[in-house]
C-alpha atoms as a PDB file:
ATOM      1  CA  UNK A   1       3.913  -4.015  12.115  1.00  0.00           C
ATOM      2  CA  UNK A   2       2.746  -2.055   9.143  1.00  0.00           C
ATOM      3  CA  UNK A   3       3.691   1.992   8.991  1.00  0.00           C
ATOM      4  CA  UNK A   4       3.236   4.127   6.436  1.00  0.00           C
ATOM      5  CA  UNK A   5       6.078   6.013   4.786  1.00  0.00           C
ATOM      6  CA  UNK A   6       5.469   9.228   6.722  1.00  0.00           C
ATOM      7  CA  UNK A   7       5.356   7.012   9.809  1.00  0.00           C
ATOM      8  CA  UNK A   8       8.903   5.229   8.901  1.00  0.00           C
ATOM      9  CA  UNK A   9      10.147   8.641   7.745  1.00  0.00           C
ATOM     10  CA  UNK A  10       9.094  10.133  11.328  1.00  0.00           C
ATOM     11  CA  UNK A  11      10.818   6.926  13.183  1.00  0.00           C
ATOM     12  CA  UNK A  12      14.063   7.422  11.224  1.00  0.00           C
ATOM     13  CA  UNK A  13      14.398  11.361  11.535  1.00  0.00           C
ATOM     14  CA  UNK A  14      14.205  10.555  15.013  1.00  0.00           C
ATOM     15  CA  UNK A  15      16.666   7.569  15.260  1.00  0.00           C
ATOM     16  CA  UNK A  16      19.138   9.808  13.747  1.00  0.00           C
ATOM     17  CA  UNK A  17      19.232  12.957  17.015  1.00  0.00           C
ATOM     18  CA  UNK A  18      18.038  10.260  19.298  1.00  0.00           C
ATOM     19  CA  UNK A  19      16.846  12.829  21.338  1.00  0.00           C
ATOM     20  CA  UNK A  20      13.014  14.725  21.840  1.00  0.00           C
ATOM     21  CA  UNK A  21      12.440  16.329  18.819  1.00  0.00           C
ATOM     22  CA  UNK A  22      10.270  19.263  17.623  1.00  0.00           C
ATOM     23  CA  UNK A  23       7.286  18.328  15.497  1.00  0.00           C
ATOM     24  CA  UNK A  24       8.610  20.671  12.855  1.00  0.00           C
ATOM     25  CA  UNK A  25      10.750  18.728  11.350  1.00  0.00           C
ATOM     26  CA  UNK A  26       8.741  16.469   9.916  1.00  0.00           C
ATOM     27  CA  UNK A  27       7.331  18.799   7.611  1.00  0.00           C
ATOM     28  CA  UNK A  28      10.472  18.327   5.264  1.00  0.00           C
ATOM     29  CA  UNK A  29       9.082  15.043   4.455  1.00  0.00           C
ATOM     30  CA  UNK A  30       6.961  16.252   1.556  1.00  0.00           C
ATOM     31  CA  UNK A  31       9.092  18.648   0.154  1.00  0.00           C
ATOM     32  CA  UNK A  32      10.518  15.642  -2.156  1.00  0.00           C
ATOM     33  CA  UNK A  33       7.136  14.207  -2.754  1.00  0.00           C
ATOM     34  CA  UNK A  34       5.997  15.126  -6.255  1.00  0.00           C
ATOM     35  CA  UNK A  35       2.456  15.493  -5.581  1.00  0.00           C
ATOM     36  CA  UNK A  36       2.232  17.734  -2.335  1.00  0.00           C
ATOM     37  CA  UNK A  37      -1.278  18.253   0.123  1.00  0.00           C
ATOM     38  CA  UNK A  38      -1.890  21.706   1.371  1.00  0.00           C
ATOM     39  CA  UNK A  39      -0.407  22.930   4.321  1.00  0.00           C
ATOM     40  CA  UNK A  40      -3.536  22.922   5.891  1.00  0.00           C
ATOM     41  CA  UNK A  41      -3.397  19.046   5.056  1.00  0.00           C
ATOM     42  CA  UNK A  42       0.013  18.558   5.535  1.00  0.00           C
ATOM     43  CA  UNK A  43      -0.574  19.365   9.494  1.00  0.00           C
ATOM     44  CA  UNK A  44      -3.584  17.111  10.160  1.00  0.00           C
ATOM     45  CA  UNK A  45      -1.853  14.305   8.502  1.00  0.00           C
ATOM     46  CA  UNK A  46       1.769  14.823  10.636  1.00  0.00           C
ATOM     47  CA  UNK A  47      -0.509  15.513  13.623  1.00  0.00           C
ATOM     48  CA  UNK A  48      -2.723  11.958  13.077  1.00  0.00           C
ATOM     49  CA  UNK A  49       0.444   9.877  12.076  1.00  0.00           C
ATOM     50  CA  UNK A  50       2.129  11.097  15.872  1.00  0.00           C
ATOM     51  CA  UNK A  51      -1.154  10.381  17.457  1.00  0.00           C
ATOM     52  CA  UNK A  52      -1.010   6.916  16.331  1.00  0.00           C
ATOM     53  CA  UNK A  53       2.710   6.307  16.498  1.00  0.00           C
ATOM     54  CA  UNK A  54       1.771   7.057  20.130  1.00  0.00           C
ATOM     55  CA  UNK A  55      -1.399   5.258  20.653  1.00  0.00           C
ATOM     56  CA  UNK A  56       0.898   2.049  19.112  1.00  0.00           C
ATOM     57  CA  UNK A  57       3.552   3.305  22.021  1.00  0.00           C
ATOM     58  CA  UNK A  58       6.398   3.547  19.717  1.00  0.00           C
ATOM     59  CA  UNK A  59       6.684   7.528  20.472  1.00  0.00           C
ATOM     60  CA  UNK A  60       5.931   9.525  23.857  1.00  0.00           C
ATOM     61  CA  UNK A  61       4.225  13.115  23.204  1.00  0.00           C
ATOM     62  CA  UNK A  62       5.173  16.365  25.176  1.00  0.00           C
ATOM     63  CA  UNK A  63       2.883  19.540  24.428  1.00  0.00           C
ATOM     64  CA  UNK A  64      -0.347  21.297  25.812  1.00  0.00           C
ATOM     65  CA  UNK A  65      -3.721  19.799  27.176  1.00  0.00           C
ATOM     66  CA  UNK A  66      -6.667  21.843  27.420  1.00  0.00           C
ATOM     67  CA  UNK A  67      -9.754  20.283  27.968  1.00  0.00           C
ATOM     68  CA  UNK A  68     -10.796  19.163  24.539  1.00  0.00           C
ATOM     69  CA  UNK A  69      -7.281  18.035  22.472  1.00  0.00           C
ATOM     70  CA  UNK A  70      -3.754  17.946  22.922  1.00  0.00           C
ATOM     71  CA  UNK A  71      -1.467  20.087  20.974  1.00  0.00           C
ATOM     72  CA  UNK A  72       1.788  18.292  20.450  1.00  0.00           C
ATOM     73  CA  UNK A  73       5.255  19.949  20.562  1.00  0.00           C
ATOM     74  CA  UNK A  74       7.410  17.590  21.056  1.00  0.00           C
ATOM     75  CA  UNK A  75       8.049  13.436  20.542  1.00  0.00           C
ATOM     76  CA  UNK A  76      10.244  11.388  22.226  1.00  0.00           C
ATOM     77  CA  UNK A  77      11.315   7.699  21.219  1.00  0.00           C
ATOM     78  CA  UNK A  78      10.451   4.862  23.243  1.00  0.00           C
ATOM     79  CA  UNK A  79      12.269   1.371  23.795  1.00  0.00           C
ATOM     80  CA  UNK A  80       9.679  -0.192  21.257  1.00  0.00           C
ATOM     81  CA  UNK A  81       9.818   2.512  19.090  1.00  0.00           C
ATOM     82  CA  UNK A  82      13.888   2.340  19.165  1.00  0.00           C
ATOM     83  CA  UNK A  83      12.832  -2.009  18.338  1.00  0.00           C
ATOM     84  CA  UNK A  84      11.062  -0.271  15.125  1.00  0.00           C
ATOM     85  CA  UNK A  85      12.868   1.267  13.451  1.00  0.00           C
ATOM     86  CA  UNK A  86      16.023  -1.743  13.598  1.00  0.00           C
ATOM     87  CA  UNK A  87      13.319  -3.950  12.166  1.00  0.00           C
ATOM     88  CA  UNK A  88      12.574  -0.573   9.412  1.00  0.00           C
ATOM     89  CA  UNK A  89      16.367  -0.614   8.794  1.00  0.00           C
ATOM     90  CA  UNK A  90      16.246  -4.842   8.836  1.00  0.00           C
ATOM     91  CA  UNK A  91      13.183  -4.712   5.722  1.00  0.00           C
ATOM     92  CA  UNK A  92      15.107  -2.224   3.884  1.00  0.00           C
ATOM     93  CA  UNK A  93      16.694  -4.188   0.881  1.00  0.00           C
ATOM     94  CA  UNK A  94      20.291  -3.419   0.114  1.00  0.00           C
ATOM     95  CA  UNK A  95      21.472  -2.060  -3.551  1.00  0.00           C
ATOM     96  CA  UNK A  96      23.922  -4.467  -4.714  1.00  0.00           C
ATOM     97  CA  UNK A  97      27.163  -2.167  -5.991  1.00  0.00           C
ATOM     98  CA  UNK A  98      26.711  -3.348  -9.941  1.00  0.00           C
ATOM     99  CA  UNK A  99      29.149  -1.353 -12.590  1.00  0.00           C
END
């Protein structure tokens, strides 16, 4: 399965509490990206990468509904997701420890 950095970046954040996590969080991923979006951006694109990390069921969302959208809070991992990210941590390749 194919995810894109911000999607493994989300996955891992989350392996590491293991818990439900606020969506805020994942706004640290682009402060070491050279070449940042606008906030403005930077929201849509978090908020479309959860959307599809759940529509792929590999996260479960907790927020509001109102008749139009949902407003995500909160994400949860689920068993698949928690199959994800070992095969994330599986493609990584090691650094050999050259002198």
């Amino acid at each position: 399965m194919r995810l894109s950095s911000l999607q493994q970046y989300i996955l891992l954040k989350m392996s590491e509490k293991g818990t439900r996590m606020d969506r805020k969080i994942f706004r640290r991923f682009y402060e070491t990206r050279d070449r940042k979006p606008n906030k403005k951006y930077q929201e849509h694109i978090i908020t479309q990468s959860l959307e599809r990390l759940i529509d792929r069921g590999l996260i479960t969302g907790f927020g509001k509904r109102t008749p139009q959208k949902w407003f995500l809070t909160h994400v949860d991992l689920t068993g698949k997701g928690i199959k994800a990210i070992q095969e994330i941590y599986h493609r990584r390749q090691k650094t050999l420890p050259f002198t």
